[in-house]
Structures are given as C-alpha cells and as structure tokens.
C-alpha atoms as a PDB file:
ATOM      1  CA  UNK A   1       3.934 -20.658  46.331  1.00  0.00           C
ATOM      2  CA  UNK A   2       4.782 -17.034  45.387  1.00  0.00           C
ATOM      3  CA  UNK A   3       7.905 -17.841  47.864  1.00  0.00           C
ATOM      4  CA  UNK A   4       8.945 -20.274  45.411  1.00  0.00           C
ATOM      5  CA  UNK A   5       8.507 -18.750  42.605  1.00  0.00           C
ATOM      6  CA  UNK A   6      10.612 -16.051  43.216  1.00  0.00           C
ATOM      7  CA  UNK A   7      13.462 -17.697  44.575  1.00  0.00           C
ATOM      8  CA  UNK A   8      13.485 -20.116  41.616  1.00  0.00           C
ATOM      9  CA  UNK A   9      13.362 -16.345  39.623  1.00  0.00           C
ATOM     10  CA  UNK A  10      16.496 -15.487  41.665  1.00  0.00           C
ATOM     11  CA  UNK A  11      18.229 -18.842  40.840  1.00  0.00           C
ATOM     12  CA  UNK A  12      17.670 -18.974  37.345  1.00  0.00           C
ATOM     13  CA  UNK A  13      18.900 -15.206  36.860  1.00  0.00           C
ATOM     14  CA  UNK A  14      21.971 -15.828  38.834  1.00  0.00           C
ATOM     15  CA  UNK A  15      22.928 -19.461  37.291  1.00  0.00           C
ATOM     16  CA  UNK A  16      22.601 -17.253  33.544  1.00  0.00           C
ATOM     17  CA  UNK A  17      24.563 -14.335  35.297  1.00  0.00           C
ATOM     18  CA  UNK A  18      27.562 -16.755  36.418  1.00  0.00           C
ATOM     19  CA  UNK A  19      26.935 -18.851  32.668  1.00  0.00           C
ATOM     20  CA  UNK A  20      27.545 -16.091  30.603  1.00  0.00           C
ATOM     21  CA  UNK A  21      30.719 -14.322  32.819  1.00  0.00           C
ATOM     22  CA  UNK A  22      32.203 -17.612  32.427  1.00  0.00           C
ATOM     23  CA  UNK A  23      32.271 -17.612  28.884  1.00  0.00           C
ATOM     24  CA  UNK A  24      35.871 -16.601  27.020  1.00  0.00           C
ATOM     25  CA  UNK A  25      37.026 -15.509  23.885  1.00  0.00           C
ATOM     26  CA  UNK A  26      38.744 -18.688  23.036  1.00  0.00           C
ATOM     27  CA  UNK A  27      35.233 -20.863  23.551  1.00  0.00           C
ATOM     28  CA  UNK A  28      33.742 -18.263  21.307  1.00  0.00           C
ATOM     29  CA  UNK A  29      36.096 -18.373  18.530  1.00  0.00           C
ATOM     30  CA  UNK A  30      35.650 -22.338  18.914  1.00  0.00           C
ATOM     31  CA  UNK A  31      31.982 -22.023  18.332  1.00  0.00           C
ATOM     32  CA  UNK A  32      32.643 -19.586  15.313  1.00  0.00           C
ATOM     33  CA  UNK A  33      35.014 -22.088  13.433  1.00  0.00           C
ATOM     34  CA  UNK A  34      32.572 -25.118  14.274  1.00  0.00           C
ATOM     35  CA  UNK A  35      29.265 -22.576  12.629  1.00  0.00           C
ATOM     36  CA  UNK A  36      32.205 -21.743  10.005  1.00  0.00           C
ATOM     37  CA  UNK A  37      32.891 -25.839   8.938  1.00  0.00           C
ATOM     38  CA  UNK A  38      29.492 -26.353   9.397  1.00  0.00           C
ATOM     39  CA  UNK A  39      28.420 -23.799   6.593  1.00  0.00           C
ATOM     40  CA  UNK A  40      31.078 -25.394   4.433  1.00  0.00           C
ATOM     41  CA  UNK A  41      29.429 -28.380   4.580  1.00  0.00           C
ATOM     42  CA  UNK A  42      25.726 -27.287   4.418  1.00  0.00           C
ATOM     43  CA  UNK A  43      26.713 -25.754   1.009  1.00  0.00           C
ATOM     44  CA  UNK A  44      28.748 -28.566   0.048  1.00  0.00           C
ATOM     45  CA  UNK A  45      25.675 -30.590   0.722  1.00  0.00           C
ATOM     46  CA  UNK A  46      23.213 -27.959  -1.238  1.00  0.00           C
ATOM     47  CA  UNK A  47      25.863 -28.204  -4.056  1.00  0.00           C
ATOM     48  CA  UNK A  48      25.388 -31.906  -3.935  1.00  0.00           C
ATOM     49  CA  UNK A  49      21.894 -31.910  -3.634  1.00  0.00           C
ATOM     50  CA  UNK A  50      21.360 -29.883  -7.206  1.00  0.00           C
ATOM     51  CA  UNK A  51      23.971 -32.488  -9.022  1.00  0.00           C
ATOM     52  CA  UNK A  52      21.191 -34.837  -7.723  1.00  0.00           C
ATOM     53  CA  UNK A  53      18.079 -32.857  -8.716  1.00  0.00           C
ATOM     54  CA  UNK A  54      19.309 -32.414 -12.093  1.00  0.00           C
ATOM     55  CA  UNK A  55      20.928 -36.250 -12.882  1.00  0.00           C
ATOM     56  CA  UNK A  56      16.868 -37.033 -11.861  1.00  0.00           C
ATOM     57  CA  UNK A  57      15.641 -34.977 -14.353  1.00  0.00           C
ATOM     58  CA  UNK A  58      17.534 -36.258 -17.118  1.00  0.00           C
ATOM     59  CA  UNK A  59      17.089 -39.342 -15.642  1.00  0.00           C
ATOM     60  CA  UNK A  60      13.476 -39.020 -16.168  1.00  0.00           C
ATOM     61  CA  UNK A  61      13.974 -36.930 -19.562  1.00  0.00           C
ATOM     62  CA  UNK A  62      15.876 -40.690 -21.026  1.00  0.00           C
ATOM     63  CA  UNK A  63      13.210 -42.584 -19.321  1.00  0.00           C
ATOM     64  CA  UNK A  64      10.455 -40.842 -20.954  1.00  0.00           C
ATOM     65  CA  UNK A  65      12.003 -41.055 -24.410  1.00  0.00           C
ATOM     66  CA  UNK A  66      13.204 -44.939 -23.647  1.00  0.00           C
ATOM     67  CA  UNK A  67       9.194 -45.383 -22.946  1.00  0.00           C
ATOM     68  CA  UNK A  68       7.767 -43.716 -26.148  1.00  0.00           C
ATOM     69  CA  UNK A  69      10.085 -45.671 -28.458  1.00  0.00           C
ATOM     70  CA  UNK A  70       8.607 -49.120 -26.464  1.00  0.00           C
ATOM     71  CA  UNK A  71       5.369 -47.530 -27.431  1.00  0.00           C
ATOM     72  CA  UNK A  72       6.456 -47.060 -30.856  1.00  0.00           C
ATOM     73  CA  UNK A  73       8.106 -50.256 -31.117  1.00  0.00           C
ATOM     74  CA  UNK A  74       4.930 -51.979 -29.735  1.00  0.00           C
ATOM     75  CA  UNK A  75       2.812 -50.205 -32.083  1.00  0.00           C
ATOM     76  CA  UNK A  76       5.076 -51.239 -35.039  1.00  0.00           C
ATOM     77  CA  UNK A  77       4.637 -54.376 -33.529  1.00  0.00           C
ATOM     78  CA  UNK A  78       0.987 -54.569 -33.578  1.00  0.00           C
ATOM     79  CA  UNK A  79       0.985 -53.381 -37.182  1.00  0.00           C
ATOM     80  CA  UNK A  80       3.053 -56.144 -38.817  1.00  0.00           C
ATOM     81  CA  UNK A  81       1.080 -58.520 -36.818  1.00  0.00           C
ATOM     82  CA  UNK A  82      -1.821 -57.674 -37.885  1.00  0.00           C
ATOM     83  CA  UNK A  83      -0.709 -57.425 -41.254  1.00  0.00           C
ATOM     84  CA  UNK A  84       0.788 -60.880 -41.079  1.00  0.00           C
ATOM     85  CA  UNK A  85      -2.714 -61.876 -39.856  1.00  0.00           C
ATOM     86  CA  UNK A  86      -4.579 -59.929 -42.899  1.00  0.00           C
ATOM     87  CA  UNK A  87      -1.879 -61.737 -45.444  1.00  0.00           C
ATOM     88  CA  UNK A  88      -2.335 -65.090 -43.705  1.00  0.00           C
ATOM     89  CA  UNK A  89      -6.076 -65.358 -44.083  1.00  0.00           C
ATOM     90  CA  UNK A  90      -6.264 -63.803 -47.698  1.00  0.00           C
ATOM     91  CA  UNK A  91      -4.021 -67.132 -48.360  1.00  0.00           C
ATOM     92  CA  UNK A  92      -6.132 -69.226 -46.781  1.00  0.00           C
ATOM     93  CA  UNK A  93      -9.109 -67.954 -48.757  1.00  0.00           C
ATOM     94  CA  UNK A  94      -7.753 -68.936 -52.120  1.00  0.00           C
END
C-alpha cells in the first residue's frame, strides 16, 4: 500500500513537472487576453446590472405613487357614495 502510494506521489509530481515545462509564452498571453475580454464583460455586465437595479426602483417609486392615488381615488369614491346614499334617503324621508 505504502508502495503505491509513493509511486502514484512520483507520477503525479512528474506529470505537473512535464505540464508546466510545456507551457509557452504564446499560451500564456492567450490566457491573459481571454481573463482580459472576460473582465470587459464582467463589468459590462455589473454596468448593466445597476441600469437594472435602479429602473426597479423607480419602477417601484411610480408603482407606489400609481397605488396611493387608487387609494385616494377609492376613498373619493367611497365618499360621494356615501353621500349619494345620505342625499338619497333624506329624499325619501320627505
């Protein structure tokens, strides 16, 4: 068991010892320009991702106001109603 162990130990050290000899500038640079376009986009994405927060929360802001005026208009509502009500029942008392 200890046999195996260490020859695994001997394998794995040499395939990362032969990986990392084997890797040139060129593949490098590729990797850098890849991380560079993909920063572009990850802030492109943040950028986008604000717009979004903030069309929400005026979204919300004209949502909130649309729902008090209902409430307003509702209450008005109620009011003339009952007033119609009052007005309709002092005419049928005379």
């Amino acid at each position: 068991m200890i046999k195996v162990i260490k020859v695994s130990a001997i394998v794995i050290t040499a395939a990362l010892a032969t990986g990392c000899s084997n890797t040139s500038p060129s593949a490098i640079s590729d990797l850098q320009s890849q991380i560079d376009t993909l920063n572009t986009s990850v802030s492109s994405a943040s950028a986008d991702s604000a717009k979004a927060v903030a069309a929400a929360a005026s979204a919300e802001a004209r949502a909130s106001a649309a729902e008090a005026a209902a409430n307003r208009a509702a209450q008005f509502s109620q009011d003339t109603n009952s007033k119609l009500d009052r007005m309709f029942k002092k005419s049928m008392m005379k």
